[in-house]
Structures are given as C-alpha cells and as structure tokens.
Protein backbone atom coordinates (compact mmCIF):
# COMPACT_ATOMS: atom_id res chain seq x y z
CA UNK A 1 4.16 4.41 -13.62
CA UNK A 2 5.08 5.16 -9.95
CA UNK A 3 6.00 2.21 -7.05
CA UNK A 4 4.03 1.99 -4.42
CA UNK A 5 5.17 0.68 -1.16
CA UNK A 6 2.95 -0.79 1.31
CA UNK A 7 3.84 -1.59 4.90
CA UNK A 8 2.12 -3.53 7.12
CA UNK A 9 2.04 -5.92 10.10
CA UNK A 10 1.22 -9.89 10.22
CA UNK A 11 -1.33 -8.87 13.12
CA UNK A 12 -3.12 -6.09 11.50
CA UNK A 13 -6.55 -6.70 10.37
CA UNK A 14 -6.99 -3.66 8.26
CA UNK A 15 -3.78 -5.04 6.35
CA UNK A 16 -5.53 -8.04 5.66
CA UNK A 17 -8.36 -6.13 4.74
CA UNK A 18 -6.46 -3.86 2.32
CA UNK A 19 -4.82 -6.54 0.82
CA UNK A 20 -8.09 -8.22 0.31
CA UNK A 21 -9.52 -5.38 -1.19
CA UNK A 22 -5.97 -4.77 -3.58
CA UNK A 23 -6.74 -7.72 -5.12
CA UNK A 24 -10.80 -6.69 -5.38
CA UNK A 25 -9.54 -3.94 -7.10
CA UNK A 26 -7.20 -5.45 -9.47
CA UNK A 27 -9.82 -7.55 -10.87
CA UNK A 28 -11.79 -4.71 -11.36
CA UNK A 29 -9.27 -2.98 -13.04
CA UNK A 30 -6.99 -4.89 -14.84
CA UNK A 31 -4.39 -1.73 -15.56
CA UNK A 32 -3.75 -2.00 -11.25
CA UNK A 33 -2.05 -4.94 -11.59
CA UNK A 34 0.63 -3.31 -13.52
CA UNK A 35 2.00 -1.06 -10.84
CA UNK A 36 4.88 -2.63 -8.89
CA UNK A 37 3.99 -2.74 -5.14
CA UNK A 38 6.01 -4.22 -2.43
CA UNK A 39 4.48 -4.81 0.52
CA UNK A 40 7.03 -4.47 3.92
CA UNK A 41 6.20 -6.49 6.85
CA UNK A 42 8.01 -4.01 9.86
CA UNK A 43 8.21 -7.07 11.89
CA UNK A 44 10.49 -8.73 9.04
CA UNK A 45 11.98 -6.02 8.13
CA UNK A 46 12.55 -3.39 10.61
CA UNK A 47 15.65 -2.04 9.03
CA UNK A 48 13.76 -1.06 5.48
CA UNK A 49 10.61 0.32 7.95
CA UNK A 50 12.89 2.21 9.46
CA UNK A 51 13.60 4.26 6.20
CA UNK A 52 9.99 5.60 6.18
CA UNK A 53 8.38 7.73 8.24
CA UNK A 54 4.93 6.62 9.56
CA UNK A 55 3.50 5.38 12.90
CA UNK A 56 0.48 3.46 11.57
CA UNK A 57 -0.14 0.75 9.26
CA UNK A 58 -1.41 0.02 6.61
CA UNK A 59 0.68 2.73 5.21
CA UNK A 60 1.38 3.59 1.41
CA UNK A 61 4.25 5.19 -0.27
CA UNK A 62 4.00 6.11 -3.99
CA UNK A 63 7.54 6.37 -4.90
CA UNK A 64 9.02 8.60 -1.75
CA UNK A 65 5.47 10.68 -0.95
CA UNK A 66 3.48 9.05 1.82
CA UNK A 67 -0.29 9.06 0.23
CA UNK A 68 -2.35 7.13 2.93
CA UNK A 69 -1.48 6.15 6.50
CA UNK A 70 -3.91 3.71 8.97
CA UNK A 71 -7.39 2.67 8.51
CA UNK A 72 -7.59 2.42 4.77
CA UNK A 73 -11.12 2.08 2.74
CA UNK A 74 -11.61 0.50 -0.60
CA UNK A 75 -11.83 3.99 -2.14
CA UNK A 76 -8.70 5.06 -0.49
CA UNK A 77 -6.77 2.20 -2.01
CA UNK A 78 -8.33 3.10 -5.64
CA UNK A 79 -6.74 6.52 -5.05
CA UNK A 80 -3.40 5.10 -4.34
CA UNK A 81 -3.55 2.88 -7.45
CA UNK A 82 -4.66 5.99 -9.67
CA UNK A 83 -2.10 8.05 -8.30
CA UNK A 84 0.34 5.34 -9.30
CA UNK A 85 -0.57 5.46 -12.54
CA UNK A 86 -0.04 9.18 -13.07
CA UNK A 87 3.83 9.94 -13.62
C-alpha cells in the first residue's frame, strides 16, 4: 500500500469538500481507511509544501507521483484511493 499526501488550505472549500467526501468514501469502502494519508495545511506548514510541486489545492501525492491537482470530484478521490492500494 502506497501514502498518499494531501495538501490543502483552511480557506478552501473544495478541501472541505474532499475531505467530506474521503470520509463518504471510507465508509463505503472499508479497505480506504487503511491507506495512510496525511493531509498538509501550506499555511501551517509551508516548509513541507514547499517540497512538492503544485500550484492548486486540493492536491494529492501517492507516494512521490502527483495524481490529482485542484477541483477534485468524488470519483477523482476513489481513483486516488485505488491507486493507493495498488503497489
């Protein structure tokens, strides 16, 4: 199983949204909630955010590969969980 990284902002409402729909999808799926995510606030930690290259959030690592940067959707999340998953 992969990482995923997740960075946001406390302002953004499609974080919020993603988040919201994270946990949608973890009850859904109950093999989700095994992958390790950390989610990176830039504001809090602009040092770490720094490390990554991306201009919009909510963006996703899986391990070092960026898989999804801005406006995410429900099935866009479900892609970043499966690819997760894969090793």
């Amino acid at each position: 199983m992969r990482k995923v990284y997740m960075f946001v902002t406390g302002w953004c409402p499609h974080c919020r949204r993603a988040l919201a729909w994270m946990d949608e999808l973890m009850k859904e799926n109950p093999e989700y909630s095994q992958i390790e995510i950390t989610i990176i606030d830039e504001e809090k930690e602009p040092e770490t955010a720094r490390k990554y290259s991306y201009y919009y959030v909510p963006t996703y690592f899986v391990d070092d590969e960026k898989v999804h940067e801005g406006v995410p959707t429900k099935e866009i999340i479900r892609s970043v969980f499966d690819k997760a998953l894969r090793k």
